[in-house]
N, C-alpha and C. Protein backbone atom coordinates (compact mmCIF):
# COMPACT_ATOMS: atom_id res chain seq x y z
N UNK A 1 26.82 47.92 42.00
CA UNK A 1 25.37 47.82 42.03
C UNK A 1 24.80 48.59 40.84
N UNK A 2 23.87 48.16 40.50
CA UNK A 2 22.85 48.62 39.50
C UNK A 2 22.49 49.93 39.36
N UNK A 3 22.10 50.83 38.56
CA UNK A 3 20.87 51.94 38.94
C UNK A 3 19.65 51.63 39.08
N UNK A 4 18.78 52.32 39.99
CA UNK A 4 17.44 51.86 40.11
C UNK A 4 16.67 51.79 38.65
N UNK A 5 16.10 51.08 38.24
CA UNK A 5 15.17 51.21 37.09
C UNK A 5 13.58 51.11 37.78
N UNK A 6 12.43 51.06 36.68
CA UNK A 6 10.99 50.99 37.25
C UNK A 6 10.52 49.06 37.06
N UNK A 7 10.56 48.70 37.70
CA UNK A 7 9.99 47.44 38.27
C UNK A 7 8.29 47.35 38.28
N UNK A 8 7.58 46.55 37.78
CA UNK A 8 5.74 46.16 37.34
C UNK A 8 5.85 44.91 38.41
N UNK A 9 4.97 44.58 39.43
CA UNK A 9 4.59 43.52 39.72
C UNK A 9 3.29 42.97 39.29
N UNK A 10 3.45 41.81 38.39
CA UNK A 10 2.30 41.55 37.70
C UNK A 10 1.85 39.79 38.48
N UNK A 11 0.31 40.39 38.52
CA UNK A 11 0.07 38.76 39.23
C UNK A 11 -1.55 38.90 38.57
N UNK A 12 -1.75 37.59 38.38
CA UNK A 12 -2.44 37.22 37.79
C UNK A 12 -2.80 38.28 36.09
N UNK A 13 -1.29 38.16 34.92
CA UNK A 13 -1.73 39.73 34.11
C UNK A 13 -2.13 40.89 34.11
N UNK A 14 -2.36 41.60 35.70
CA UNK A 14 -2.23 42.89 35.97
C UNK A 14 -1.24 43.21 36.90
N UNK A 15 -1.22 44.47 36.15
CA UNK A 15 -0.08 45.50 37.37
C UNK A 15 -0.89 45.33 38.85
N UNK A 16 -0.02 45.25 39.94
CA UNK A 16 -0.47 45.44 41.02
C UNK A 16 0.28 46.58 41.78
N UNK A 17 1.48 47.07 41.36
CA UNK A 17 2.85 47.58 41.82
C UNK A 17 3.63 48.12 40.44
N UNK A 18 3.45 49.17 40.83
CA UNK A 18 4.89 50.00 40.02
C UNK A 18 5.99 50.63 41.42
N UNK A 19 7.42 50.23 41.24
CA UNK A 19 8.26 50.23 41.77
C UNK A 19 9.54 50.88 41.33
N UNK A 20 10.50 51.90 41.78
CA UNK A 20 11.68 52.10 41.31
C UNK A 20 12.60 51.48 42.22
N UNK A 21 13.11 50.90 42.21
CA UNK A 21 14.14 50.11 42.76
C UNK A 21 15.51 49.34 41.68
N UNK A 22 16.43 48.84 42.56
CA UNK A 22 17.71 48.09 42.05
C UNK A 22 17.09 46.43 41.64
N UNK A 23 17.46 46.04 40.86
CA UNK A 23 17.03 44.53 40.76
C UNK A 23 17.62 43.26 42.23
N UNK A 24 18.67 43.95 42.58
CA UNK A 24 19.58 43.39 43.45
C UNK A 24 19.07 43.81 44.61
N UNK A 25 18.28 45.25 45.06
CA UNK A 25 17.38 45.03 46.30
C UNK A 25 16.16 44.51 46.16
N UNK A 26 16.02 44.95 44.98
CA UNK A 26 14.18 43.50 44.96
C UNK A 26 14.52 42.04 45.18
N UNK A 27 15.96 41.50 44.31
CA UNK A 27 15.65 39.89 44.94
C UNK A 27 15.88 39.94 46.22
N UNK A 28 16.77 41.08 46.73
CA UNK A 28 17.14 40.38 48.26
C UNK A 28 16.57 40.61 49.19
N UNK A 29 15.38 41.02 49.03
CA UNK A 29 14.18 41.72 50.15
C UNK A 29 12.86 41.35 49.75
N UNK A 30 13.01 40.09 49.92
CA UNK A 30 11.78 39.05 49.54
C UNK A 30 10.21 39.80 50.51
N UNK A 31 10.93 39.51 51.93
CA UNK A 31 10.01 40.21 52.56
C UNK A 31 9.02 41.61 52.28
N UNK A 32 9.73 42.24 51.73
CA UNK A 32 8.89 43.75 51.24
C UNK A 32 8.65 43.87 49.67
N UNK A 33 9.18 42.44 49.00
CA UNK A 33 8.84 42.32 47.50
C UNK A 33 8.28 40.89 47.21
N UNK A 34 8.33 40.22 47.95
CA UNK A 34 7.75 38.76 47.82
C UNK A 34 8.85 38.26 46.45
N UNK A 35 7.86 37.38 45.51
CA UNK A 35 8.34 36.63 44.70
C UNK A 35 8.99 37.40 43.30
N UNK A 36 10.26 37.43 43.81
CA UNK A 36 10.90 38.12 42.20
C UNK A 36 10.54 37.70 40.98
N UNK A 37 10.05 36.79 40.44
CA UNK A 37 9.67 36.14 39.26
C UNK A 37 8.20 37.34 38.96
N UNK A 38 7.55 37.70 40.20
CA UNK A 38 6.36 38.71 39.25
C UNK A 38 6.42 39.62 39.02
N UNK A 39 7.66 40.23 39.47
CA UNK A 39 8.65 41.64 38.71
C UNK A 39 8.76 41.64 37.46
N UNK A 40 8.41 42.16 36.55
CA UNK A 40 8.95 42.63 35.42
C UNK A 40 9.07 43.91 34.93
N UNK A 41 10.40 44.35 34.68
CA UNK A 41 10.97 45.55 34.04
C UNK A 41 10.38 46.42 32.95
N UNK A 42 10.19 47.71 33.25
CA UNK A 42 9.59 48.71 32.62
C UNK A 42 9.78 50.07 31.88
N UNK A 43 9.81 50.27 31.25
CA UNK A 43 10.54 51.71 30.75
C UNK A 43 9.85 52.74 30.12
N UNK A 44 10.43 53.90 31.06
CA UNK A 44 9.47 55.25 31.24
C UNK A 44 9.65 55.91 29.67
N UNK A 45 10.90 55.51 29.20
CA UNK A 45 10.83 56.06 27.54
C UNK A 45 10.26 55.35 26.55
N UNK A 46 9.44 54.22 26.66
CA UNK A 46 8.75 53.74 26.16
C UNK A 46 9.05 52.64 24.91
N UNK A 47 10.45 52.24 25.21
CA UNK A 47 11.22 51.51 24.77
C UNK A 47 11.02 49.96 24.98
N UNK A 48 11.48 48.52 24.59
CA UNK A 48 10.94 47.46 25.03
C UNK A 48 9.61 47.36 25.17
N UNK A 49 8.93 46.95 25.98
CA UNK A 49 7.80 46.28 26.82
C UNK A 49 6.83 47.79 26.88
N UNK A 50 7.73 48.85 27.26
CA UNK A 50 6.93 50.43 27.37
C UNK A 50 6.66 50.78 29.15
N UNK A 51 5.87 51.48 29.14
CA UNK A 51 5.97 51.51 30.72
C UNK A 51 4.55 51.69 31.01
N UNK A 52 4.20 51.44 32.41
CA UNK A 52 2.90 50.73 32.68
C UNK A 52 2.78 51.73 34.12
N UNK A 53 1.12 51.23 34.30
CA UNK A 53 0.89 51.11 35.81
C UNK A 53 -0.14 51.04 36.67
N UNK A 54 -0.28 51.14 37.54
CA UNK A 54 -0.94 49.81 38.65
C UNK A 54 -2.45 49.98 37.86
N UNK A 55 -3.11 48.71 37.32
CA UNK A 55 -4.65 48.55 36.71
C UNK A 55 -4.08 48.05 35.36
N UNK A 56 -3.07 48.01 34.97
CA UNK A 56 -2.84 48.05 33.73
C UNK A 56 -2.67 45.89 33.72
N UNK A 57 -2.62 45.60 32.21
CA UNK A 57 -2.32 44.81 31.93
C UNK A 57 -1.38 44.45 30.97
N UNK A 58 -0.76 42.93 31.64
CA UNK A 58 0.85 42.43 30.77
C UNK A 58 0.51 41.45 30.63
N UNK A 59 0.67 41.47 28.69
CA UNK A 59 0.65 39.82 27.59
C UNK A 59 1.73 39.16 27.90
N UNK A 60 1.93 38.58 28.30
CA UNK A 60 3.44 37.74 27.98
C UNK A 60 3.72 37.30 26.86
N UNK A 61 2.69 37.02 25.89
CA UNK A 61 2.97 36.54 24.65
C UNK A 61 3.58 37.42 23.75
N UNK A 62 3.11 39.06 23.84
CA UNK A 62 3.67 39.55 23.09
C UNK A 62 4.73 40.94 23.42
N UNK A 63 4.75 40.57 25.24
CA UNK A 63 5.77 40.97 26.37
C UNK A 63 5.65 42.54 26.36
N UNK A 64 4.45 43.32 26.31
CA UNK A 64 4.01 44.27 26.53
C UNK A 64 3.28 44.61 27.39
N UNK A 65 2.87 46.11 27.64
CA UNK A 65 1.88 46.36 28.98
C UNK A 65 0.70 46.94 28.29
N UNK A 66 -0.48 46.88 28.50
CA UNK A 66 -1.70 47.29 27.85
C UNK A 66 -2.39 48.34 28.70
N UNK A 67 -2.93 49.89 28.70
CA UNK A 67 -3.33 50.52 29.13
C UNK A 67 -4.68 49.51 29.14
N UNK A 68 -5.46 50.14 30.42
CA UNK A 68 -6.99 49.53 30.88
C UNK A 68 -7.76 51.19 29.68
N UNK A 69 -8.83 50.12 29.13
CA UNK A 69 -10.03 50.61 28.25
C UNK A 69 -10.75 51.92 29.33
N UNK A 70 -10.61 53.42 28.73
CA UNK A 70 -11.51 54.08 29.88
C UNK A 70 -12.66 54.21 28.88
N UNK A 71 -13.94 53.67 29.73
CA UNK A 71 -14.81 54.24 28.73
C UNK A 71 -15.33 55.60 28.73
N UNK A 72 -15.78 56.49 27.79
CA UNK A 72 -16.09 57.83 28.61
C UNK A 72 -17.80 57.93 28.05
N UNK A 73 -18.03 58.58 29.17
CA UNK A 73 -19.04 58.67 29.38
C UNK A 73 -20.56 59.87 28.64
């Protein structure tokens, strides 16, 4: 088996779910993860794609995660 890595559930281009889990218990526990296809893989060292979380948004085009704009006040 795998090591757990951090797992993004993205639906409709936002994070809804940041997750540490095995890839092999997310597909097989549909029930408490639904559709594996809106998983996508994340990394806390900021490597690949980078790492994200829940509010945030994912391009697919250019397979990154986008911090949400804070405006300050």
């Amino acid at each position: 088996m795998s090591e757990p890595t951090t797992f993004a559930k993205v639906e409709n281009g936002i994070v809804t779910q940041v997750n540490v889990v095995t890839w092999e218990f997310l597909t097989a526990n549909p029930d408490r993860y639904g559709d594996s296809s809106l998983w996508i893989e994340c990394f806390r060292d900021g490597s690949g794609r980078g790492y994200c979380g829940k509010g945030w948004s994912y391009d697919a085009a250019t397979d990154k995660f986008i911090a949400p704009v804070v405006e300050e006040e």
